[in-house]
Every structure is written in C-alpha cells, then in structure tokens.
PDB file of N, CA and C in Angstrom:
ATOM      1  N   UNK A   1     -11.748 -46.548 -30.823  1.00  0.00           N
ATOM      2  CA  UNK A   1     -11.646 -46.224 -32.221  1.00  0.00           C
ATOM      3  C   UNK A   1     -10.258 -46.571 -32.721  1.00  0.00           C
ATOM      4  N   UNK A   2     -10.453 -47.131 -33.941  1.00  0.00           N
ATOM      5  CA  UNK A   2      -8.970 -46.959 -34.686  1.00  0.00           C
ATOM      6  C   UNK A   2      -8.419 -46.015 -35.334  1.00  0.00           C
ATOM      7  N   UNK A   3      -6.875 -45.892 -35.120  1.00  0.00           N
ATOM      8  CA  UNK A   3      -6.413 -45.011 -35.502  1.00  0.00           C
ATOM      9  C   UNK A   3      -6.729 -45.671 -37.664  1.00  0.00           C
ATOM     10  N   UNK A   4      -7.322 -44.423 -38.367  1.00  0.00           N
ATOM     11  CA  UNK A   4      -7.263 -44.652 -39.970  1.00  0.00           C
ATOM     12  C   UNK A   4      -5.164 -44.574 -40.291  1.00  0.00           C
ATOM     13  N   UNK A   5      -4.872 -45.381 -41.271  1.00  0.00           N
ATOM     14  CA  UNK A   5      -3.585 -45.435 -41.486  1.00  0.00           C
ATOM     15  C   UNK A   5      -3.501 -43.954 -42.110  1.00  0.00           C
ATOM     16  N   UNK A   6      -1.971 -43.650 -41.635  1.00  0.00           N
ATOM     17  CA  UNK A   6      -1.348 -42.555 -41.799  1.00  0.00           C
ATOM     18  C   UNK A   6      -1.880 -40.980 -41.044  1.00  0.00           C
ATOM     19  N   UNK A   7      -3.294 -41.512 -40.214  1.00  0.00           N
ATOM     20  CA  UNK A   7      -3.215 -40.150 -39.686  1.00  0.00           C
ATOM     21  C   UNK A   7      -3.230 -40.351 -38.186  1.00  0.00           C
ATOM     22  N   UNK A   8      -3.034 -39.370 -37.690  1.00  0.00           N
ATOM     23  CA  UNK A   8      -2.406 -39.313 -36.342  1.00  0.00           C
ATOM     24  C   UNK A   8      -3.274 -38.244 -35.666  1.00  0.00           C
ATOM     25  N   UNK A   9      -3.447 -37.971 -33.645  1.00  0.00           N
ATOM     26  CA  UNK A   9      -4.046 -37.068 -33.392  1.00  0.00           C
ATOM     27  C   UNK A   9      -4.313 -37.155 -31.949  1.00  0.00           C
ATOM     28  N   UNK A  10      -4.813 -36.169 -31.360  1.00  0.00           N
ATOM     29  CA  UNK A  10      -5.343 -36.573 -29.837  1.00  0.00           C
ATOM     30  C   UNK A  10      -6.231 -37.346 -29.747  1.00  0.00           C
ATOM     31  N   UNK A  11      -6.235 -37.951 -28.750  1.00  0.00           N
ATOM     32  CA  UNK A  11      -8.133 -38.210 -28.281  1.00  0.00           C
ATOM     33  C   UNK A  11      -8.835 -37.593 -27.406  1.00  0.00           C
ATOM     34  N   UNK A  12     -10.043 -37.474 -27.222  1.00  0.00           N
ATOM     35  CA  UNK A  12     -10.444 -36.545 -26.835  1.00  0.00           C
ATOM     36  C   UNK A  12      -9.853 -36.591 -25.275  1.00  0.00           C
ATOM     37  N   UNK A  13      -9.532 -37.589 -24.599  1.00  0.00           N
ATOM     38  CA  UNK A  13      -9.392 -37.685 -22.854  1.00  0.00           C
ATOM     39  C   UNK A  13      -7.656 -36.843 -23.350  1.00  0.00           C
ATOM     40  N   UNK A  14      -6.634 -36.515 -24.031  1.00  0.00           N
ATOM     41  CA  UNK A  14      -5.587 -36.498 -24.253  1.00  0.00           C
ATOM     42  C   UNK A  14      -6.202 -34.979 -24.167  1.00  0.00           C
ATOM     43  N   UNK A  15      -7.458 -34.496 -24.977  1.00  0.00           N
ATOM     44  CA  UNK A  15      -7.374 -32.951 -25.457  1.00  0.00           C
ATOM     45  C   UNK A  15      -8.183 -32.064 -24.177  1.00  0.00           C
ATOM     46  N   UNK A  16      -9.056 -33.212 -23.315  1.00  0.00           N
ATOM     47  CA  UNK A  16      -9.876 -32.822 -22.187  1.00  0.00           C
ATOM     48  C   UNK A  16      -8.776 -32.722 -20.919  1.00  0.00           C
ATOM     49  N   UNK A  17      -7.425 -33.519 -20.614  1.00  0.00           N
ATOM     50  CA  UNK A  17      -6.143 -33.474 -19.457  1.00  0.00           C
ATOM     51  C   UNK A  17      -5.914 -31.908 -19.799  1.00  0.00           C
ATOM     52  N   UNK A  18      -5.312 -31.634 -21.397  1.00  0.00           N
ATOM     53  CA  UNK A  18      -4.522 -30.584 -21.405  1.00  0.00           C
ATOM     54  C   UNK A  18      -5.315 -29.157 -21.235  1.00  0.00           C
ATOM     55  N   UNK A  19      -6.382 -29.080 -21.381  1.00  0.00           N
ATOM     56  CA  UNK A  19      -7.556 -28.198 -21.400  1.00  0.00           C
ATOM     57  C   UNK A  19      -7.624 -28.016 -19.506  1.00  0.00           C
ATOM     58  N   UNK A  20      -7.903 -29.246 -18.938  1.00  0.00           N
ATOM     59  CA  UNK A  20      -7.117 -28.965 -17.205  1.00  0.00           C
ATOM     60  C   UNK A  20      -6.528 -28.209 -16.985  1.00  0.00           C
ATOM     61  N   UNK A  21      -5.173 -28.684 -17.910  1.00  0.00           N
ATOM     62  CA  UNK A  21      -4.237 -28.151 -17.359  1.00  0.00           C
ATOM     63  C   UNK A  21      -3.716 -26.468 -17.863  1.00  0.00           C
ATOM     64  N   UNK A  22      -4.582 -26.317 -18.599  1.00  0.00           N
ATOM     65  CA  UNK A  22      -4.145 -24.682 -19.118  1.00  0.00           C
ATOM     66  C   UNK A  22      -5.172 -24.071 -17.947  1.00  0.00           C
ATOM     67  N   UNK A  23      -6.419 -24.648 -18.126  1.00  0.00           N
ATOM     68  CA  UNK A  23      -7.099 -23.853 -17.003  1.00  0.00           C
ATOM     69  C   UNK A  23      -6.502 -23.742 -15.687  1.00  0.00           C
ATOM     70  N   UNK A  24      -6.297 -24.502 -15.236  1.00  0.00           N
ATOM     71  CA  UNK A  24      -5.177 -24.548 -13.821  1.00  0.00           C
ATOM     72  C   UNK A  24      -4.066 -23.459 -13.945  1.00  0.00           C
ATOM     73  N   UNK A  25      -3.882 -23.372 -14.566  1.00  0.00           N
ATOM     74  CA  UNK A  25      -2.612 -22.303 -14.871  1.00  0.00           C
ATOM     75  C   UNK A  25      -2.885 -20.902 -15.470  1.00  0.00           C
ATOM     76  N   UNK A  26      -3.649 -20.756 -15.914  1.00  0.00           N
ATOM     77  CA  UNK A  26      -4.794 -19.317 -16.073  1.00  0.00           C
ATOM     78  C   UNK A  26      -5.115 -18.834 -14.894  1.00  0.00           C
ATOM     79  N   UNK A  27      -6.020 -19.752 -14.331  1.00  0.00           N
ATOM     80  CA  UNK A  27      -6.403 -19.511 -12.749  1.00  0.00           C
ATOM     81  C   UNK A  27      -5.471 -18.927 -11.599  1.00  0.00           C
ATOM     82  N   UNK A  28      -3.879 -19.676 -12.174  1.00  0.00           N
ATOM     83  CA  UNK A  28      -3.275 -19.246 -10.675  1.00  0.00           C
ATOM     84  C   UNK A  28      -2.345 -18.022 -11.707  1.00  0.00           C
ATOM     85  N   UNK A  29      -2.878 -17.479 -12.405  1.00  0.00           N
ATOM     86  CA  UNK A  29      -2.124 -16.494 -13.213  1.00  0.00           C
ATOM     87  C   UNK A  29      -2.695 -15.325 -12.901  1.00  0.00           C
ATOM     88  N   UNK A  30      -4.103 -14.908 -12.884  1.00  0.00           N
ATOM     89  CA  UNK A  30      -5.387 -14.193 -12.981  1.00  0.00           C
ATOM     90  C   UNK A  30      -5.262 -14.116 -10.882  1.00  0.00           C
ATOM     91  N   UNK A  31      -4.822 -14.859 -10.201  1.00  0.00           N
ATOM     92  CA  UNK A  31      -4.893 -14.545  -9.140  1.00  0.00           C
ATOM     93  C   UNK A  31      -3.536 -13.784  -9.060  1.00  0.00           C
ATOM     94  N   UNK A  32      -2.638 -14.293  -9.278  1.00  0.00           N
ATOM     95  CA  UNK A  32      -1.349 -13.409  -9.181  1.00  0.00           C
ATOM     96  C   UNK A  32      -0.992 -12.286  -9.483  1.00  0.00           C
ATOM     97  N   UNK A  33      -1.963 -12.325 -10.577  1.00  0.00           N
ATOM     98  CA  UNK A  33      -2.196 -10.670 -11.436  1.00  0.00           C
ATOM     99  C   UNK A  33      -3.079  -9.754 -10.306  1.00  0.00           C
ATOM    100  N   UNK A  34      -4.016 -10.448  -9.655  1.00  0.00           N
ATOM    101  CA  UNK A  34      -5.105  -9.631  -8.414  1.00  0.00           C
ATOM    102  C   UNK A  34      -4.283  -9.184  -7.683  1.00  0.00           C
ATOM    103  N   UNK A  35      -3.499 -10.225  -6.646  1.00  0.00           N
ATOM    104  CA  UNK A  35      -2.770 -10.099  -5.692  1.00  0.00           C
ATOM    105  C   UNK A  35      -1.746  -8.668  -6.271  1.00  0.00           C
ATOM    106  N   UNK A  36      -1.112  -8.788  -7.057  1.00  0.00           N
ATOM    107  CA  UNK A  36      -0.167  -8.121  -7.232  1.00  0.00           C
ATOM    108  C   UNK A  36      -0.783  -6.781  -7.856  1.00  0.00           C
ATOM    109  N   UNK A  37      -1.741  -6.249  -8.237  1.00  0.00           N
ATOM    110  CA  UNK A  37      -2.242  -5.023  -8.440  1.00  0.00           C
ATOM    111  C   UNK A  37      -3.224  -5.098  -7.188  1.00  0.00           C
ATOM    112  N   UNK A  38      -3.256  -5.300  -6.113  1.00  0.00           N
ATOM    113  CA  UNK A  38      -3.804  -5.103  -4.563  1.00  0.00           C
ATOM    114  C   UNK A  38      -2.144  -4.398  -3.932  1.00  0.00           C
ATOM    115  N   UNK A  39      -0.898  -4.924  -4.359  1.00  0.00           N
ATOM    116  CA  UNK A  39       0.064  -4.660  -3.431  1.00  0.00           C
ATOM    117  C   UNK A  39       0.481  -3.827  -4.004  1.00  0.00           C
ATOM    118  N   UNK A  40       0.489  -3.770  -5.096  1.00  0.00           N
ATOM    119  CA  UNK A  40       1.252  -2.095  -6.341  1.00  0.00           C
ATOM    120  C   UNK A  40      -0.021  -1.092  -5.631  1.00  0.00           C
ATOM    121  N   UNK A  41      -1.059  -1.052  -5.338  1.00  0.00           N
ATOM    122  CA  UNK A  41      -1.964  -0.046  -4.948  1.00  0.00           C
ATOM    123  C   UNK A  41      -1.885   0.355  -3.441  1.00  0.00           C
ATOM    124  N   UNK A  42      -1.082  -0.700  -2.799  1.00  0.00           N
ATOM    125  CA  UNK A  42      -1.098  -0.114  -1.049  1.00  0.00           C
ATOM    126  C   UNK A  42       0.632   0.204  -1.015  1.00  0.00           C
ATOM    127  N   UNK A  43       1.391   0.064  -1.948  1.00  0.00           N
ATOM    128  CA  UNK A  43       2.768   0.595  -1.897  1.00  0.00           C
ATOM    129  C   UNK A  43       2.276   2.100  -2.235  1.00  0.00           C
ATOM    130  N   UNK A  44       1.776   2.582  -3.284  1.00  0.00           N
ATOM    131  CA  UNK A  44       1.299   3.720  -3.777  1.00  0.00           C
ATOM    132  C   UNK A  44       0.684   4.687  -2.582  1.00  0.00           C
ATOM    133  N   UNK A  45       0.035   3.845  -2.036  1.00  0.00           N
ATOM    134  CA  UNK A  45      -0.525   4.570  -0.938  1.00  0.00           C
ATOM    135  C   UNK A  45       0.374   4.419   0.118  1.00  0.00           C
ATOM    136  N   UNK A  46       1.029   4.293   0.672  1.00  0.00           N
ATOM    137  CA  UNK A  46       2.327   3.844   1.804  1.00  0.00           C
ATOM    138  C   UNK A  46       3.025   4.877   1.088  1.00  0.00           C
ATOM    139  N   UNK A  47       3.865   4.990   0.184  1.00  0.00           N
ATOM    140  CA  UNK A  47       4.354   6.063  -0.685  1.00  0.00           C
ATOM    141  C   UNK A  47       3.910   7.716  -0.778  1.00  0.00           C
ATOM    142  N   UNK A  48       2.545   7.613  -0.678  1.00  0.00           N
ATOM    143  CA  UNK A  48       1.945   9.287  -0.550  1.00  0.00           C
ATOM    144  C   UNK A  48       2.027   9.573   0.988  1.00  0.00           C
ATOM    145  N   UNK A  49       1.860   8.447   1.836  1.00  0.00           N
ATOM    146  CA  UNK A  49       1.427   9.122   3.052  1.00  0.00           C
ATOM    147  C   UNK A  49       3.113   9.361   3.431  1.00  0.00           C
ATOM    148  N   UNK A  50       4.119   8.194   2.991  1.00  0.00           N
ATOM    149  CA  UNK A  50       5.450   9.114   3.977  1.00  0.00           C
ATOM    150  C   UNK A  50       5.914  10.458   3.160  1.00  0.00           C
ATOM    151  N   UNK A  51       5.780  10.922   1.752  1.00  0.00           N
ATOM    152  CA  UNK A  51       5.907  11.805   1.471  1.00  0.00           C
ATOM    153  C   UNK A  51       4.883  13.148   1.901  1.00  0.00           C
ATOM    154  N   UNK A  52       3.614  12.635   2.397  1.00  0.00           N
ATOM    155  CA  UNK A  52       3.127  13.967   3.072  1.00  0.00           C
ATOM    156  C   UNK A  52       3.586  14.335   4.609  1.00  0.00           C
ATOM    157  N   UNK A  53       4.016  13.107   5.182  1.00  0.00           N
ATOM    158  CA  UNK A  53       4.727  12.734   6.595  1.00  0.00           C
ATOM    159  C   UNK A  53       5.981  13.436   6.367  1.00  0.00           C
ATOM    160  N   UNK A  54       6.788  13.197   5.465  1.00  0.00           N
ATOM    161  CA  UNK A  54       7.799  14.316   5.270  1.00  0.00           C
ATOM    162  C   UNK A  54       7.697  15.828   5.051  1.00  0.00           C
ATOM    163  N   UNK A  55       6.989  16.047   4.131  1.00  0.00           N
ATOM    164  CA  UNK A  55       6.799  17.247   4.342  1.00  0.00           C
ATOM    165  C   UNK A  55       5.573  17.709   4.560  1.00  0.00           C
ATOM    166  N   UNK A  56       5.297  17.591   5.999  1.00  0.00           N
ATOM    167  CA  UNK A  56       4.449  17.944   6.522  1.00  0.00           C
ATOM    168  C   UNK A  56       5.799  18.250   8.012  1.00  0.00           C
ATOM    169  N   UNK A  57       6.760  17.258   7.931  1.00  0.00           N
ATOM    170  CA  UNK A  57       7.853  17.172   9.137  1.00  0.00           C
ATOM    171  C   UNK A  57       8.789  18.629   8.727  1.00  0.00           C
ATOM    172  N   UNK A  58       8.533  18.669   7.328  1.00  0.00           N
ATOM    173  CA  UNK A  58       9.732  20.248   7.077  1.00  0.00           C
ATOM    174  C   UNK A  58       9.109  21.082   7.313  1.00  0.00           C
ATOM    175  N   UNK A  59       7.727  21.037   7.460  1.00  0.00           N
ATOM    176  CA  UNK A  59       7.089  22.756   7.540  1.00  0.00           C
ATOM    177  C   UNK A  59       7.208  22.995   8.652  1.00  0.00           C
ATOM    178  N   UNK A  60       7.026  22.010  10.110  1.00  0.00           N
ATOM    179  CA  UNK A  60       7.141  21.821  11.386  1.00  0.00           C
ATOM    180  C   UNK A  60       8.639  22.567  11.503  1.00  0.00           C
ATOM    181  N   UNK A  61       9.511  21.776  11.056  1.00  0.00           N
ATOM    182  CA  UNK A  61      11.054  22.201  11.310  1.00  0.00           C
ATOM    183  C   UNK A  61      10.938  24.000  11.101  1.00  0.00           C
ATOM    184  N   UNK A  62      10.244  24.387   9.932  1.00  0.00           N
ATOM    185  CA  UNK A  62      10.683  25.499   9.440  1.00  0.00           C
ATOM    186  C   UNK A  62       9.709  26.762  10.121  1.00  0.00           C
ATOM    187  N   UNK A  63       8.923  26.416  10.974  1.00  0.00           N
ATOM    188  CA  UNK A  63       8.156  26.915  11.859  1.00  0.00           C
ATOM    189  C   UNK A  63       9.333  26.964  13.233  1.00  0.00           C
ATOM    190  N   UNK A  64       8.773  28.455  13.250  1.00  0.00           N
ATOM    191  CA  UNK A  64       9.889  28.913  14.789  1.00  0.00           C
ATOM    192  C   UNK A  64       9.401  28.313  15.883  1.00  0.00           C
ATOM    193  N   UNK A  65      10.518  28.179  16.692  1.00  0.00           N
ATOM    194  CA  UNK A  65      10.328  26.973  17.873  1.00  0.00           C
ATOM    195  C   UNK A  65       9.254  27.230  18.759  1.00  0.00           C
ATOM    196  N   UNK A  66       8.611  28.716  18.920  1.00  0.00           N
ATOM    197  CA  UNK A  66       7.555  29.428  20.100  1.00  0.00           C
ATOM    198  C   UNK A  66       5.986  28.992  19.000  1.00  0.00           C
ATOM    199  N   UNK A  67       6.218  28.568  18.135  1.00  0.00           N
ATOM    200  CA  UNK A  67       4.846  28.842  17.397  1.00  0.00           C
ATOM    201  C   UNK A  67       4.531  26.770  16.644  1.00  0.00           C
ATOM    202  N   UNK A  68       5.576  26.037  17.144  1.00  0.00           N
ATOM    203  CA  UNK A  68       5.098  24.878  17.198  1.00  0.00           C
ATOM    204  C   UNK A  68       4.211  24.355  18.263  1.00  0.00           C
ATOM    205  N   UNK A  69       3.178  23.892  17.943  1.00  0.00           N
ATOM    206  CA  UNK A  69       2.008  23.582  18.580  1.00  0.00           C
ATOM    207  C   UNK A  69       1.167  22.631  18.449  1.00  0.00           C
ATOM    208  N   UNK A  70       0.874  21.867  19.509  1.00  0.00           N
ATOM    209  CA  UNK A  70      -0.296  20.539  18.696  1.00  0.00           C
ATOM    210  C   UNK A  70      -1.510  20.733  17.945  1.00  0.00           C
ATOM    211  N   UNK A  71      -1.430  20.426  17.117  1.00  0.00           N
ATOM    212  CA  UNK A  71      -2.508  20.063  15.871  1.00  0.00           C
ATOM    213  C   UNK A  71      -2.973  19.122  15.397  1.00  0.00           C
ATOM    214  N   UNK A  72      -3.820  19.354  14.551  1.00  0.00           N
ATOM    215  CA  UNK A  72      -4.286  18.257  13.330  1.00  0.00           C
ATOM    216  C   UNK A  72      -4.548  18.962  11.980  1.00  0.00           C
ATOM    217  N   UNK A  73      -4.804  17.993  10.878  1.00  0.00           N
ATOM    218  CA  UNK A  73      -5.033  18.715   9.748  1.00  0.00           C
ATOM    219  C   UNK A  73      -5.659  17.821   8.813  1.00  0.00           C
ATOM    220  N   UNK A  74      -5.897  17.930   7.512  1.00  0.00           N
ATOM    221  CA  UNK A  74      -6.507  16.733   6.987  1.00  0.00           C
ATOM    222  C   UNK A  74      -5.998  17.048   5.500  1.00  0.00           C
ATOM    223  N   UNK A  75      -5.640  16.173   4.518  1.00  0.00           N
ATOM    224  CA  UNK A  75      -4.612  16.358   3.318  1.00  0.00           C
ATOM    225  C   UNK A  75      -5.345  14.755   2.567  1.00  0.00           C
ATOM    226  N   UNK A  76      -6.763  15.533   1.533  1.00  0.00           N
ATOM    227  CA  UNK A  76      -7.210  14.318   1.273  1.00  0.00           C
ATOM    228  C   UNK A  76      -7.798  13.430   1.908  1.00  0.00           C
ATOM    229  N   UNK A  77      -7.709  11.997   1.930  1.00  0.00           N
ATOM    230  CA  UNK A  77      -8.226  11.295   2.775  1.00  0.00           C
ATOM    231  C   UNK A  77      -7.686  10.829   4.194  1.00  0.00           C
ATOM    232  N   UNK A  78      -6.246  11.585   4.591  1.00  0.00           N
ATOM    233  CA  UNK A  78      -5.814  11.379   5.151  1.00  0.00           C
ATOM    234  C   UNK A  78      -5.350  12.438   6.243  1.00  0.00           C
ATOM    235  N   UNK A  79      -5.810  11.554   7.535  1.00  0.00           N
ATOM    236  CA  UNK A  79      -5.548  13.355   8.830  1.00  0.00           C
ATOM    237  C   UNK A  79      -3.880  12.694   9.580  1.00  0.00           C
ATOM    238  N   UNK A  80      -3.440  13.930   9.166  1.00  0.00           N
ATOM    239  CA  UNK A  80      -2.269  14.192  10.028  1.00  0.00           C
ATOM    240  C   UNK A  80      -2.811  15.018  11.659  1.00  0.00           C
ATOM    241  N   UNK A  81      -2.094  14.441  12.701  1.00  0.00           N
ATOM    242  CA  UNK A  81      -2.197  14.605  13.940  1.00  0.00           C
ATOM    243  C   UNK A  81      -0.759  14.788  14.740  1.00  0.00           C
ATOM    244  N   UNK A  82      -0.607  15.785  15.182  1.00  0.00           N
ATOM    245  CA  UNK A  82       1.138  15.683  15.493  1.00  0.00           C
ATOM    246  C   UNK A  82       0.840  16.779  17.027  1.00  0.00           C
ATOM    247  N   UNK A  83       1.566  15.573  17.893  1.00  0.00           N
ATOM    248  CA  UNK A  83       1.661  16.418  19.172  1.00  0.00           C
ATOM    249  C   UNK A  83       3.917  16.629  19.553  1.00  0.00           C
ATOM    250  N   UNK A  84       3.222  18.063  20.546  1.00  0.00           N
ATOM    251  CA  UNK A  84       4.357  18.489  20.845  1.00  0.00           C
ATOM    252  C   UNK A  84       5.034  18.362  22.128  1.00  0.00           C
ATOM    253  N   UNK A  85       6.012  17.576  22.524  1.00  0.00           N
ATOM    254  CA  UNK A  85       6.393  17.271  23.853  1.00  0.00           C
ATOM    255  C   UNK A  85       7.491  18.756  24.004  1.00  0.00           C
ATOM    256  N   UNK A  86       7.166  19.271  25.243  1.00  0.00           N
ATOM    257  CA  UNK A  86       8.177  20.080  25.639  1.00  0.00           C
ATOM    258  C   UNK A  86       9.908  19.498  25.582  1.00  0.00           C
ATOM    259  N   UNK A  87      10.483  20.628  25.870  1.00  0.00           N
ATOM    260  CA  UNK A  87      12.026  19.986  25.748  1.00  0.00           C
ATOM    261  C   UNK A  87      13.081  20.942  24.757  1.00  0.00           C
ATOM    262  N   UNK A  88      14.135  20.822  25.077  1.00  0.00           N
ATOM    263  CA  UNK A  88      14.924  21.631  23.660  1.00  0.00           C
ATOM    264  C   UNK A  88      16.005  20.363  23.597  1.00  0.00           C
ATOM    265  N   UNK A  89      16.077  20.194  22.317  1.00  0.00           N
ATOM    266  CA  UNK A  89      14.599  20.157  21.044  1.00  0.00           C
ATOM    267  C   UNK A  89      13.410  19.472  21.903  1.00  0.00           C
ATOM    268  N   UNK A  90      12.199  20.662  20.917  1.00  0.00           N
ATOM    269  CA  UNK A  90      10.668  19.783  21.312  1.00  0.00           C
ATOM    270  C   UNK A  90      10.747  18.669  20.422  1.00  0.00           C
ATOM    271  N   UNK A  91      10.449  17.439  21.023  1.00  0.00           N
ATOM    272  CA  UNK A  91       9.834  16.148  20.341  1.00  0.00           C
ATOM    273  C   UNK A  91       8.628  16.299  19.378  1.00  0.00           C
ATOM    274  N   UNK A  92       8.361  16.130  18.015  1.00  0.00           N
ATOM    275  CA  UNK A  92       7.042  16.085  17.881  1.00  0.00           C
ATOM    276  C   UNK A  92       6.928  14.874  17.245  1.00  0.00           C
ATOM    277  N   UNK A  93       5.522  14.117  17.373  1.00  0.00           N
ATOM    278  CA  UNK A  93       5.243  13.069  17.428  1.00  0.00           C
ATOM    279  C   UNK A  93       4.113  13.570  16.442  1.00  0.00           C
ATOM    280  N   UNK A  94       4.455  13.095  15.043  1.00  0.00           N
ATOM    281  CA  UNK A  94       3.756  13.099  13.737  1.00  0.00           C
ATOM    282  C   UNK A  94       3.105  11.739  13.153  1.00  0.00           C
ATOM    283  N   UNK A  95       1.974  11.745  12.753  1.00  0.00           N
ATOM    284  CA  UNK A  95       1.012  10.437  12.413  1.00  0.00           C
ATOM    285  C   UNK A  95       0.264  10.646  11.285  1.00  0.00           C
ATOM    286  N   UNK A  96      -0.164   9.780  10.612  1.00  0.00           N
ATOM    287  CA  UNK A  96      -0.709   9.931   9.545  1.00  0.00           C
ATOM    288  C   UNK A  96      -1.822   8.770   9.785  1.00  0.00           C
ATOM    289  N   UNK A  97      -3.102   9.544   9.910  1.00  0.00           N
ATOM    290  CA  UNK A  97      -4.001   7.708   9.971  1.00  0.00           C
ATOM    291  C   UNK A  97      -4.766   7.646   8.278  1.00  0.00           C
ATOM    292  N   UNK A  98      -4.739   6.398   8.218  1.00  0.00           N
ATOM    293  CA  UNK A  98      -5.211   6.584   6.907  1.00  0.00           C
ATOM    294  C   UNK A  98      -6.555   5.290   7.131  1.00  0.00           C
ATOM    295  N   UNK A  99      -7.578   6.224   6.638  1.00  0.00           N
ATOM    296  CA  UNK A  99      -8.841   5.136   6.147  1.00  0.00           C
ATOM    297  C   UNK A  99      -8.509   3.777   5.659  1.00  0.00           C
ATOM    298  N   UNK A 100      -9.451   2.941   5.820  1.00  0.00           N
ATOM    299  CA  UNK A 100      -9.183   1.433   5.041  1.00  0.00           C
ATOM    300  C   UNK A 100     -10.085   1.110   4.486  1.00  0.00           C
ATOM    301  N   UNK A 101     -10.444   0.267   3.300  1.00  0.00           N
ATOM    302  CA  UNK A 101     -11.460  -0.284   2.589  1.00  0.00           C
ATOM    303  C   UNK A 101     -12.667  -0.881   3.347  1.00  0.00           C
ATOM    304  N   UNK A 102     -12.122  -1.567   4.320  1.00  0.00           N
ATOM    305  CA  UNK A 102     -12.712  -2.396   5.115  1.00  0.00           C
ATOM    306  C   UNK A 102     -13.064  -1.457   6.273  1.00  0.00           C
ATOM    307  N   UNK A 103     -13.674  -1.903   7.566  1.00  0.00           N
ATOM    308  CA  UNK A 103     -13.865  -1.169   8.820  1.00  0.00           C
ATOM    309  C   UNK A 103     -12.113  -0.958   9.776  1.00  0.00           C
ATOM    310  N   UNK A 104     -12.453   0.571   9.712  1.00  0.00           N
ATOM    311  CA  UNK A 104     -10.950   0.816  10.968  1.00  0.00           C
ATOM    312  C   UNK A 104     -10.202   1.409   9.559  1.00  0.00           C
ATOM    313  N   UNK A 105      -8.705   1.803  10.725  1.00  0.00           N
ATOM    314  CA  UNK A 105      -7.674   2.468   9.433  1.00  0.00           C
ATOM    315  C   UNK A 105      -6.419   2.362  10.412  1.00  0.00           C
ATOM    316  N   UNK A 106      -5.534   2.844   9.565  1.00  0.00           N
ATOM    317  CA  UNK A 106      -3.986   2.557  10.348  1.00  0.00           C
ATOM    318  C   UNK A 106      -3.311   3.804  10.228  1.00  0.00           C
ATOM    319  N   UNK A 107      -2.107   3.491  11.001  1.00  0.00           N
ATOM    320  CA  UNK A 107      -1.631   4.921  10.975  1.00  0.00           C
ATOM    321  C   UNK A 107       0.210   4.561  10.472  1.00  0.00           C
ATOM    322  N   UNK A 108       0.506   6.086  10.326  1.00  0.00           N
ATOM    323  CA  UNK A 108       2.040   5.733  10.295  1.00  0.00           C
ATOM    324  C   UNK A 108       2.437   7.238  10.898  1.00  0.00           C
ATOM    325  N   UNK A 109       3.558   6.995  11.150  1.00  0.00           N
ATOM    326  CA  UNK A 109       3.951   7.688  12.528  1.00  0.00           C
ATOM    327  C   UNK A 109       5.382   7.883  12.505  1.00  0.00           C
ATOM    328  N   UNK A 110       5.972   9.436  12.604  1.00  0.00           N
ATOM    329  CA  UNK A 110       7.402   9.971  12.083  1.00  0.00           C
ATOM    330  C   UNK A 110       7.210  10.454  14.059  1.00  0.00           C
ATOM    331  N   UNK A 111       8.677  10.974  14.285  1.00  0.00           N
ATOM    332  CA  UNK A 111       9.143  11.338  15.021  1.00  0.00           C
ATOM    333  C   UNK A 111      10.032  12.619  14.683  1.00  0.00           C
ATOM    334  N   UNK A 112      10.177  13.851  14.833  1.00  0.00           N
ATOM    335  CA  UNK A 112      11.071  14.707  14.982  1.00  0.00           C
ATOM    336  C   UNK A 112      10.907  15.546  15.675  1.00  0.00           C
ATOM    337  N   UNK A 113      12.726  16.291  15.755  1.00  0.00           N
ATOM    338  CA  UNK A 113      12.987  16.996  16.985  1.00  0.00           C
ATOM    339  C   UNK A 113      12.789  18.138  16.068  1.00  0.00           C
ATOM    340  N   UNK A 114      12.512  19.455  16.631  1.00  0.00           N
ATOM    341  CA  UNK A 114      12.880  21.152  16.738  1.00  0.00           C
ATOM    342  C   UNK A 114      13.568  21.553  17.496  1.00  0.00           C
ATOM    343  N   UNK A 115      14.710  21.888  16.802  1.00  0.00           N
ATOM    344  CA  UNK A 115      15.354  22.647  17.915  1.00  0.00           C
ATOM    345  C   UNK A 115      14.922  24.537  18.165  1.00  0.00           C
ATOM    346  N   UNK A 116      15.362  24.298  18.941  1.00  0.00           N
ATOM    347  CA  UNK A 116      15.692  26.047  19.117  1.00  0.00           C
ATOM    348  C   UNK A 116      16.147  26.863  18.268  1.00  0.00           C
TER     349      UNK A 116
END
C-alpha cells in the first residue's frame, strides 16, 4: 500500500512486532508478581514459626530446672517437639515441623541451654 500524502502511521507487521513485544513483557511481569507473592508468603511463615520457637524457648527457660521435660505440643498448624538432654545446663533441643502444601513438611530447630 501507499503511503496517501501527508499522512503517516504503522503497518500492521510494525503494530503486530510491538503487540509481541508488550505481551512478552506482561508475561515475565505476571510471573514475577507469582514468584514473589509465593516468597512474601513462606518468609511470613518462616517468621511465625521462629517467633513461636522463641517463645516457646522462654517458657522452657522460665520453667524450673526439675520440671523441664520432653514434650510436644501443637500451636496451629504447627507441632513443636523439644527433647531434654541431661547435664547442667540441660540441653534442649527445640523443633518446629511445619506442614507443606505439597506431600512431607520441614522443620526448624532452636537449641537451648537451662541452667540450674
């Protein structure tokens, strides 16, 4: 086709490239946006469990040394399990397993002493 004098414009293969190319770039926008509200949601959760891991570790501390004892407990979806190694200070070995979306779950896991 000819361009008519004085007007000017895309053609359509000029308006069908750039239409590519926005889609291409939507696409890897809309994934970045996924990805990144998948990792803001497992920080959140990484975040609750060491704050129940913490204090779940002060109530231990604040429990007299004859009446620390191995347990478990469950806080939501998530079971705390904490064993007690003899010793002064007793070792206790605190865990947090947490469910997963998928099959299986993971844990996270504090260490503290009691003293006497």
């Amino acid at each position: 086709m000819r361009a008519v004098k004085g007007e000017s414009g895309f053609t359509i293969t000029e308006l069908l490239i750039s239409v590519v190319i926005i889609a291409i770039g939507v696409v890897g926008f809309a994934s970045a946006v996924g990805l990144a509200s998948t990792e803001l949601w497992m920080g959140g959760r990484d975040t609750e469990v060491s704050l129940l891991l913490i204090e779940h570790a002060e109530k231990l501390k604040a429990t007299p040394y004859d009446s620390v004892q191995t347990d478990s407990t469950t806080s939501g979806p998530y079971t705390l399990k904490w064993e007690v190694q003899g010793g002064n200070p007793k070792r206790v070995v605190l865990s947090a397993t947490i469910p997963l979306k998928e099959a299986g779950a993971t844990a996270d896991t504090v260490v503290i002493y009691v003293p006497r």
